[in-house]
N, C-alpha and C. Protein backbone atom coordinates (compact mmCIF):
# COMPACT_ATOMS: atom_id res chain seq x y z
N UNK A 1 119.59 41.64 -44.14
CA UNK A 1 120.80 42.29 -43.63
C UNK A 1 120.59 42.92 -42.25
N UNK A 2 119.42 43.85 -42.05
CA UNK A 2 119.31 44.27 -40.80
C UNK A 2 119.36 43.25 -39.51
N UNK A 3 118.66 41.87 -39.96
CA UNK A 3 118.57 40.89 -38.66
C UNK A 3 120.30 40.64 -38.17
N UNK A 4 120.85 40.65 -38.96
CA UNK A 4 122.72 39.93 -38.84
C UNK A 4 123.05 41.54 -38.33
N UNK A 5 122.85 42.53 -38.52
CA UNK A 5 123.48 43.30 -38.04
C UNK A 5 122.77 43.87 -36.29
N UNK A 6 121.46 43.22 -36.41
CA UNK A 6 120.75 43.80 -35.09
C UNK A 6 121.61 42.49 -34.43
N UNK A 7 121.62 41.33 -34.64
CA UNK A 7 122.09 40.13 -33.96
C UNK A 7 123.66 40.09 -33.72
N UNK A 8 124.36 41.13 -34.60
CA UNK A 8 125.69 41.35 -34.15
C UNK A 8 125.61 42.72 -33.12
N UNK A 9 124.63 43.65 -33.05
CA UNK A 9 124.71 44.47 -31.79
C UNK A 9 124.02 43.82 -30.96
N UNK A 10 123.34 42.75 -30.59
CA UNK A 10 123.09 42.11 -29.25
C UNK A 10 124.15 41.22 -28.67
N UNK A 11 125.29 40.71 -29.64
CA UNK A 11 126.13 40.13 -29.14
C UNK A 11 126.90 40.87 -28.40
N UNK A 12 127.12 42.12 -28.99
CA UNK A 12 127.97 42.83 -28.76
C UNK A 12 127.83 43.64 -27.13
N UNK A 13 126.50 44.05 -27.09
CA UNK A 13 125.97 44.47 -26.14
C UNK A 13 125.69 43.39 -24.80
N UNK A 14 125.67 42.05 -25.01
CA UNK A 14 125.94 40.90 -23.79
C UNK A 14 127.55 40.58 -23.59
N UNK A 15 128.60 40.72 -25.10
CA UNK A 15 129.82 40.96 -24.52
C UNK A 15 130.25 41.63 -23.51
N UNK A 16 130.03 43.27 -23.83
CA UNK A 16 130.21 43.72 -23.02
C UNK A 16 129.80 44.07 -21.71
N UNK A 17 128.64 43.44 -21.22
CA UNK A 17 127.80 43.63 -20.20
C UNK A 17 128.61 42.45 -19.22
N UNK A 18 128.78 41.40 -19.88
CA UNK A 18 129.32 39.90 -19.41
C UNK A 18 130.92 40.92 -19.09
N UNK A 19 131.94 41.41 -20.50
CA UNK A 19 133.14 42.02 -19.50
C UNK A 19 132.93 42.96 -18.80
N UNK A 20 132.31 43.78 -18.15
CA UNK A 20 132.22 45.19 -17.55
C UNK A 20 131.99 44.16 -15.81
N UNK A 21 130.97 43.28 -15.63
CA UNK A 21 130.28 42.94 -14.72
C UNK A 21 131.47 41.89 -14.49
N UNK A 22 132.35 41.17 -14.87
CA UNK A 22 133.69 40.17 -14.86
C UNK A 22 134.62 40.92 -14.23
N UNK A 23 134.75 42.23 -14.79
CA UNK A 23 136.20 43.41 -14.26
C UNK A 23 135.37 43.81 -13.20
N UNK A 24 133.69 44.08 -13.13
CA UNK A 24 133.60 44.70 -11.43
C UNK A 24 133.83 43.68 -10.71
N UNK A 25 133.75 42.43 -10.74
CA UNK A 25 133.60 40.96 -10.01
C UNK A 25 134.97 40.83 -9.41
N UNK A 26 135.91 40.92 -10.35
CA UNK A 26 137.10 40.75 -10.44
C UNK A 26 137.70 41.89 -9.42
N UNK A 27 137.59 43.29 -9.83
CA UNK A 27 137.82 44.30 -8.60
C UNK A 27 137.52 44.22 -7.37
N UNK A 28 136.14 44.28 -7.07
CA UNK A 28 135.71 43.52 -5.84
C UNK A 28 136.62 43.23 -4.80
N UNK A 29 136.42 41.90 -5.63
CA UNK A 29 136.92 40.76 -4.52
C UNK A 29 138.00 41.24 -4.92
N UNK A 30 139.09 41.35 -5.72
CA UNK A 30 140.74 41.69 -5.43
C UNK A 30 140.73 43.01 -3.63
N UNK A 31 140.01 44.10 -4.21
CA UNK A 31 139.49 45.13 -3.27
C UNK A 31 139.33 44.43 -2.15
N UNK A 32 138.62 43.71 -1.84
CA UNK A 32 137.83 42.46 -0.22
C UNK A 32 139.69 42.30 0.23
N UNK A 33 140.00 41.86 -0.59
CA UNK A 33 141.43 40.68 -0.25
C UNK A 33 142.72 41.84 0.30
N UNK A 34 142.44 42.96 -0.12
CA UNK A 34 143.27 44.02 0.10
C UNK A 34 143.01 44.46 1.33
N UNK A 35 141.52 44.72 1.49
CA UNK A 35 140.87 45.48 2.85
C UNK A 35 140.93 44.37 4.04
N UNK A 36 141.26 43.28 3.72
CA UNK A 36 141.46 42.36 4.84
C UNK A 36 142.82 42.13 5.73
N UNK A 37 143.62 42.51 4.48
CA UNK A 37 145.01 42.15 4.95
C UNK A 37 145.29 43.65 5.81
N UNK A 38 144.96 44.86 5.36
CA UNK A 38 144.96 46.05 5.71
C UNK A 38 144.04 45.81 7.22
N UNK A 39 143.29 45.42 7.43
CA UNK A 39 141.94 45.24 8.68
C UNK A 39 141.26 46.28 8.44
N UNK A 40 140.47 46.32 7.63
CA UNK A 40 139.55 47.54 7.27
C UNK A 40 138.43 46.68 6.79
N UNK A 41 137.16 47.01 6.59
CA UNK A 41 136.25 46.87 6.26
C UNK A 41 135.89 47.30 4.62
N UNK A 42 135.79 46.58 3.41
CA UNK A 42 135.86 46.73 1.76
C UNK A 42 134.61 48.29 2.12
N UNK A 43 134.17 48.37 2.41
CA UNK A 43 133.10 50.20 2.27
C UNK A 43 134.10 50.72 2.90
N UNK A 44 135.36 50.77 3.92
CA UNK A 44 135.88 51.60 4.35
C UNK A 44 136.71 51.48 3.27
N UNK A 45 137.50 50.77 2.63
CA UNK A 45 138.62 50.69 1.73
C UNK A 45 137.89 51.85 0.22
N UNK A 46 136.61 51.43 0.11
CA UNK A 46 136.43 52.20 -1.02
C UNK A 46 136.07 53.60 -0.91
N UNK A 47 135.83 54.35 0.45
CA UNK A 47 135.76 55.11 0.93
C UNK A 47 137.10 56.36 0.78
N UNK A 48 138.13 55.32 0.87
CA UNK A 48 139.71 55.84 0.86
C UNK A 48 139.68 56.08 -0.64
N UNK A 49 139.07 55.36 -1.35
CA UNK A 49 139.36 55.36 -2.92
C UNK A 49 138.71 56.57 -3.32
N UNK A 50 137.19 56.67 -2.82
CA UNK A 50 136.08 58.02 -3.19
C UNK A 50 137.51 59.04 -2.78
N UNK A 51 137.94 59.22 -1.87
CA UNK A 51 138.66 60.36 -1.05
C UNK A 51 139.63 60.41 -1.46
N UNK A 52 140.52 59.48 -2.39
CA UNK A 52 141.88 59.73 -3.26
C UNK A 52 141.86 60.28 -4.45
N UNK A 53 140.29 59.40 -5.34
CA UNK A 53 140.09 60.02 -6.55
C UNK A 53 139.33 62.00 -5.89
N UNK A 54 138.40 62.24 -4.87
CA UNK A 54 137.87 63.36 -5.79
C UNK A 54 138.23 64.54 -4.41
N UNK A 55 139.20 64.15 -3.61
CA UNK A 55 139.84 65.40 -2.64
C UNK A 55 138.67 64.97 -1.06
N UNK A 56 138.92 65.34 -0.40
CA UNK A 56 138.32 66.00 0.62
C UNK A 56 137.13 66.08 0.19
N UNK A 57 135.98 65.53 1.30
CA UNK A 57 134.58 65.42 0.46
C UNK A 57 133.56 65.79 2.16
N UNK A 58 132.64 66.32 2.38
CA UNK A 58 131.70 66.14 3.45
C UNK A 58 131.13 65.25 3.49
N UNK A 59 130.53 64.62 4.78
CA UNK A 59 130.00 63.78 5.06
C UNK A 59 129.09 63.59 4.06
N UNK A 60 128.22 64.30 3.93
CA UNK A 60 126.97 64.59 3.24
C UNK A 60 127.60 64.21 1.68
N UNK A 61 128.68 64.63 1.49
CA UNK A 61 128.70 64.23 0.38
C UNK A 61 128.77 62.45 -0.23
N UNK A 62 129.66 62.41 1.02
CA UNK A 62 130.16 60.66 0.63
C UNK A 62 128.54 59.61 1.14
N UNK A 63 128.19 60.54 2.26
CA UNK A 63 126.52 59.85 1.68
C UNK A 63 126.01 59.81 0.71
N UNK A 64 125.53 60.53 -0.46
CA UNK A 64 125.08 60.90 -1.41
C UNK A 64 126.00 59.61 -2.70
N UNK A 65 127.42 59.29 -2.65
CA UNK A 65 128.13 58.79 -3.55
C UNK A 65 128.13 57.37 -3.01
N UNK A 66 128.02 57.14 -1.87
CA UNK A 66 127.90 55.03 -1.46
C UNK A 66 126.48 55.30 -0.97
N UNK A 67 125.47 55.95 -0.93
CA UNK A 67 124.34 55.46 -0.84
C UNK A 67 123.73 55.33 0.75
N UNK A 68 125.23 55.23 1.36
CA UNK A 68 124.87 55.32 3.04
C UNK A 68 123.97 56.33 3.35
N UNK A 69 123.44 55.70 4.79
CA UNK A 69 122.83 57.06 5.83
C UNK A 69 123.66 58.13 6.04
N UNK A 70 123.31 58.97 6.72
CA UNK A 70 124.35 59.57 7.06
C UNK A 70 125.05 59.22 8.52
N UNK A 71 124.00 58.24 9.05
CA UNK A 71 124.76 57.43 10.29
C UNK A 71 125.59 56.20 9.89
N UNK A 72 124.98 55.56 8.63
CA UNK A 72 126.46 54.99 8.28
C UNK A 72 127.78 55.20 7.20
N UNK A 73 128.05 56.80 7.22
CA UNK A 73 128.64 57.32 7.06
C UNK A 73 129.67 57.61 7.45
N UNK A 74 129.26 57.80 8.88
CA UNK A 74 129.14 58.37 10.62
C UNK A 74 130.38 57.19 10.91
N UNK A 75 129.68 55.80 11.05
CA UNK A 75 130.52 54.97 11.41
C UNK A 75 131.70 54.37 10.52
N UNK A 76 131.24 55.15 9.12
CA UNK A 76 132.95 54.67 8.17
C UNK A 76 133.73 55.38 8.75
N UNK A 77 133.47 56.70 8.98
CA UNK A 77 134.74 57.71 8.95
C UNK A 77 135.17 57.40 10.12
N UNK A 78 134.39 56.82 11.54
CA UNK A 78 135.15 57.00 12.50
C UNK A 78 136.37 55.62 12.52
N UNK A 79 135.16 54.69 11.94
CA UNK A 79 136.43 53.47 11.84
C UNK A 79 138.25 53.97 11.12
N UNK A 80 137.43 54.89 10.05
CA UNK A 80 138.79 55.19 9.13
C UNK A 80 139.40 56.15 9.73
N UNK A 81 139.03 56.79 10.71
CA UNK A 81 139.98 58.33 11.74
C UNK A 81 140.23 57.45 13.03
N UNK A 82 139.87 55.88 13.60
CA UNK A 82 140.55 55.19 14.18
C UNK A 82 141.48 54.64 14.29
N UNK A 83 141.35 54.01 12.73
CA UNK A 83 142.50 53.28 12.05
C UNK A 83 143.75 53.93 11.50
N UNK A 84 143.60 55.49 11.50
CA UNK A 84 144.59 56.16 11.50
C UNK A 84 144.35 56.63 9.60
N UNK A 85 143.64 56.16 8.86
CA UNK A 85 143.54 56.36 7.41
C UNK A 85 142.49 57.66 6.78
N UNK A 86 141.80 58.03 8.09
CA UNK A 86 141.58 59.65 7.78
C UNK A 86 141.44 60.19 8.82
N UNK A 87 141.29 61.42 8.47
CA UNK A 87 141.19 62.78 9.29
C UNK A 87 140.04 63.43 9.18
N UNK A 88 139.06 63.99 9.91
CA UNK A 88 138.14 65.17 9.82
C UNK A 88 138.80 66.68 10.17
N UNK A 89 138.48 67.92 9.30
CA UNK A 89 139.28 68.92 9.32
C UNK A 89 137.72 69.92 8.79
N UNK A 90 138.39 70.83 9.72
CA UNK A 90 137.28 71.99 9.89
C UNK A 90 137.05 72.37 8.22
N UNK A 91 135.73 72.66 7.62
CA UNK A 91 135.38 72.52 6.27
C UNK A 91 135.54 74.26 6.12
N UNK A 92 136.31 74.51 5.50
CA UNK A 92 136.73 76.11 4.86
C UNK A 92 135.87 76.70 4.63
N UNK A 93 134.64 76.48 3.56
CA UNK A 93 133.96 77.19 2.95
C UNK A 93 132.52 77.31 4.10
N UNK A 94 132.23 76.27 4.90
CA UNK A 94 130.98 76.21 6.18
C UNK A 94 131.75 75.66 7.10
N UNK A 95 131.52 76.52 8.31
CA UNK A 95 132.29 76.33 9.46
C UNK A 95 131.48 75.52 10.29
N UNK A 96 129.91 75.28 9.90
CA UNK A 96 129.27 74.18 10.52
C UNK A 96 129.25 73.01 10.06
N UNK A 97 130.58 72.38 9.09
CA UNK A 97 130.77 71.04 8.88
C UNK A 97 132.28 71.07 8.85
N UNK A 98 132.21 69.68 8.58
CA UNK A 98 133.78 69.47 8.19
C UNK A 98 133.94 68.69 7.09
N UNK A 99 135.22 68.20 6.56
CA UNK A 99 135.64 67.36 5.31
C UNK A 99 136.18 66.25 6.27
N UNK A 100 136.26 65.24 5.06
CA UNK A 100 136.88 64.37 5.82
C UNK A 100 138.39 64.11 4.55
N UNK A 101 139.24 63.66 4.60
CA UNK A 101 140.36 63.65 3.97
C UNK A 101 141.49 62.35 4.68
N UNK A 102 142.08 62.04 3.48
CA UNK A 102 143.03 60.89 3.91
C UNK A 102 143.88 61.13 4.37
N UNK A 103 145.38 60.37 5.45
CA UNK A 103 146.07 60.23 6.02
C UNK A 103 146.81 60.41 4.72
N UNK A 104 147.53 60.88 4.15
CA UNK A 104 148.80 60.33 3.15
C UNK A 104 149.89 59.28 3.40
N UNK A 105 150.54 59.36 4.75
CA UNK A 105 151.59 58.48 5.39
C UNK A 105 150.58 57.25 5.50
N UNK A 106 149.37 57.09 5.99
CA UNK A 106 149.18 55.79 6.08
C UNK A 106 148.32 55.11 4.73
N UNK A 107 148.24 56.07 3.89
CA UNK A 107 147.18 55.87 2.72
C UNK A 107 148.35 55.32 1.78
N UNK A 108 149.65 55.53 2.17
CA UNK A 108 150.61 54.73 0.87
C UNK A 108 150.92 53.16 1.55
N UNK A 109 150.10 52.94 2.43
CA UNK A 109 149.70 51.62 2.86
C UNK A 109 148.58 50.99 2.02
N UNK A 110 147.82 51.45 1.40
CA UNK A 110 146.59 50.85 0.67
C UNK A 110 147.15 51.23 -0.99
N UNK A 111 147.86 52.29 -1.19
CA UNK A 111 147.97 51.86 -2.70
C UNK A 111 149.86 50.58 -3.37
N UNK A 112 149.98 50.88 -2.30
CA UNK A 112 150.93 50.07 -2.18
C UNK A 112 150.72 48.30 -2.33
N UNK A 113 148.91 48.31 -1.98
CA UNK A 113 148.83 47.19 -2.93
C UNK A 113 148.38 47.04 -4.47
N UNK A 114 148.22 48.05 -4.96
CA UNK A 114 147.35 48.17 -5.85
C UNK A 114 148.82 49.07 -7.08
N UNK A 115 149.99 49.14 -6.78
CA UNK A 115 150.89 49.29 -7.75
C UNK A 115 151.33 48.22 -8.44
N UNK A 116 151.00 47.12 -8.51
CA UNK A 116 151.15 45.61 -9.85
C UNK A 116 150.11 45.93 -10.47
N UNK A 117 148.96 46.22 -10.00
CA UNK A 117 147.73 46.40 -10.59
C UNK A 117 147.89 47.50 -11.77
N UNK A 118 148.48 48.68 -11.51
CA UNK A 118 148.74 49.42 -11.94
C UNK A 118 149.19 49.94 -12.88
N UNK A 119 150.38 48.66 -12.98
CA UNK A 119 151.52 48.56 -14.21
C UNK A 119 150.67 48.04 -15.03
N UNK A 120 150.12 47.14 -14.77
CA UNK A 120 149.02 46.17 -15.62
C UNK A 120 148.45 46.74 -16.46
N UNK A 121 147.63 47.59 -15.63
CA UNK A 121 146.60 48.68 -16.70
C UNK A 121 147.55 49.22 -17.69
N UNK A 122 148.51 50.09 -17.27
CA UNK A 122 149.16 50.71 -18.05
C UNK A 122 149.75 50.43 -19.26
N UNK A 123 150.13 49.46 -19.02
CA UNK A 123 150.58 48.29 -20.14
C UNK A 123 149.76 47.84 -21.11
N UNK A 124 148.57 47.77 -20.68
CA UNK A 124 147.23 47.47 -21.75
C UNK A 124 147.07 48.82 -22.03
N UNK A 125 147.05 50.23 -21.75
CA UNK A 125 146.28 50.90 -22.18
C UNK A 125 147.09 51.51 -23.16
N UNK A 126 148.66 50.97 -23.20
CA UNK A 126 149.73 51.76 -24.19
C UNK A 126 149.28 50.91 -25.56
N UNK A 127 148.45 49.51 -25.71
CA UNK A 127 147.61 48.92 -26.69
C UNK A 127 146.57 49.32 -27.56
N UNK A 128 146.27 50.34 -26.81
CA UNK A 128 145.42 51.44 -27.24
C UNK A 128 145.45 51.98 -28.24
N UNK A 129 144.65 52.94 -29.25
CA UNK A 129 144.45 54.09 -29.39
C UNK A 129 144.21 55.27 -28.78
N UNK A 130 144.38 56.66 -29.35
CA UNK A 130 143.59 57.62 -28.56
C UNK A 130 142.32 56.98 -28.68
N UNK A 131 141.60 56.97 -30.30
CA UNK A 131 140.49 57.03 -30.59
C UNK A 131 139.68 56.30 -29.44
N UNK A 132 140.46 54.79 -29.29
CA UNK A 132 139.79 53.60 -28.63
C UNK A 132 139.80 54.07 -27.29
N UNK A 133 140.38 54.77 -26.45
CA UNK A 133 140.79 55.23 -25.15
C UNK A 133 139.80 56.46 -24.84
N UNK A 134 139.51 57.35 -25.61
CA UNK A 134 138.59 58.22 -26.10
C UNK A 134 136.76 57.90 -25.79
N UNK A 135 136.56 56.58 -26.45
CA UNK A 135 135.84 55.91 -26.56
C UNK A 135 134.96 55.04 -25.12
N UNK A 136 136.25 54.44 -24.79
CA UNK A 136 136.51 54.02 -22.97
C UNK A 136 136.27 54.75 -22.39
N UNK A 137 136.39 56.21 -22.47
CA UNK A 137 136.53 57.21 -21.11
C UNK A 137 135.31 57.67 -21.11
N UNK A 138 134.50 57.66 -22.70
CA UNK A 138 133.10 58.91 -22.61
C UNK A 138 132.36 57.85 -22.12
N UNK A 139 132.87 56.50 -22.73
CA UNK A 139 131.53 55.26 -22.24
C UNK A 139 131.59 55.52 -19.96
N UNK A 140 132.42 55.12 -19.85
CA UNK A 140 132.70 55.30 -18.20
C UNK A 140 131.91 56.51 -17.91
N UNK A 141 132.32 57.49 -18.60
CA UNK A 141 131.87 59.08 -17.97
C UNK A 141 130.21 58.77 -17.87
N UNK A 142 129.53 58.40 -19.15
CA UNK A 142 128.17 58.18 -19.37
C UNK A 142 127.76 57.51 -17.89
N UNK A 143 128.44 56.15 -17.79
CA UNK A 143 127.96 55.08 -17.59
C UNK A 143 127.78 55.72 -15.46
N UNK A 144 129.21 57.05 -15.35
CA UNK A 144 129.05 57.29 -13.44
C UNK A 144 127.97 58.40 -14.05
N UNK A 145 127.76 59.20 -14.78
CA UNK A 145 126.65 60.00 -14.75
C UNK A 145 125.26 59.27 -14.42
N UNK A 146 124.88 58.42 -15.21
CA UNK A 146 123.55 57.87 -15.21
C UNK A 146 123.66 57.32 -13.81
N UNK A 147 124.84 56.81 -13.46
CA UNK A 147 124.58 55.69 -11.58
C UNK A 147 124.40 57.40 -11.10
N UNK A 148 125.09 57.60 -11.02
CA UNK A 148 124.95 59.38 -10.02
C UNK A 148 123.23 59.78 -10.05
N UNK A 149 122.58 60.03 -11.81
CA UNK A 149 121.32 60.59 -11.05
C UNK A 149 120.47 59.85 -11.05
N UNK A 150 120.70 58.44 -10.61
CA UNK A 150 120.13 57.50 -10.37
C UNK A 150 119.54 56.97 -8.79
N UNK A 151 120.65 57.99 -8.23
CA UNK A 151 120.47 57.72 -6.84
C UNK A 151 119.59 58.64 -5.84
């Protein structure tokens, strides 16, 4: 009995490894196809995304979360305060840095592709359970903790 049940958690565990790595594949490149039509560069596009999901972030910080230098950091933000899709603004709490933060007027240019996408999810996730949704969220939470002190 144990072999059928260890051999049904290895299936289970290449299922999901095979869908998790299919939906990043799949994001990606949808992401690439977005940042092209926009003329942005896919690290600048996900840059906008770091800065929509978690507010206003320092340099230093968004180094620390894509892994960049802090010189190529340097050159996202200026591309993205060129392109008109952020701003640098004197940092409140240390007056010897700043935040960097999105444009709103031009940032409903980038989710504006990503509202079909949207409905989509939503629509699957009303398929749901709490329980199962519950389940989804602690696995995700686990899964940015461990990349976070990984880096």
């Amino acid at each position: 009995m144990p072999s059928s049940s260890n051999e049904k958690r290895a299936m289970l565990y290449a299922d999901l490894n095979r869908a998790v790595r299919l939906f990043i594949a799949g994001s990606s490149l949808y992401s690439q196809r977005v940042a092209e039509k926009l003329r942005l560069h896919p690290t600048d596009l996900q840059f906008l995304n770091v800065l929509e999901l978690m507010g206003p972030l320092t340099p230093k910080v968004l180094a620390h979360l894509s892994g960049l230098s802090s010189g190529g950091v340097t050159v996202v933000v200026d591309r993205l305060e060129k392109a008109g899709y952020a701003k640098r603004q004197q940092n409140p709490t240390d007056g010897r840095s700043f935040l960097v933060n999105i444009v709103p007027s031009k940032h409903r240019k980038v989710t504006a592709h990503y509202e079909a996408v949207e409905r989509q999810f939503v629509e699957l996730l009303k398929e749901a359970s709490d329980v199962e949704l519950e389940t989804v969220v602690r696995f995700f939470a686990k899964m940015n903790a461990a990349r976070a002190s990984a880096r």
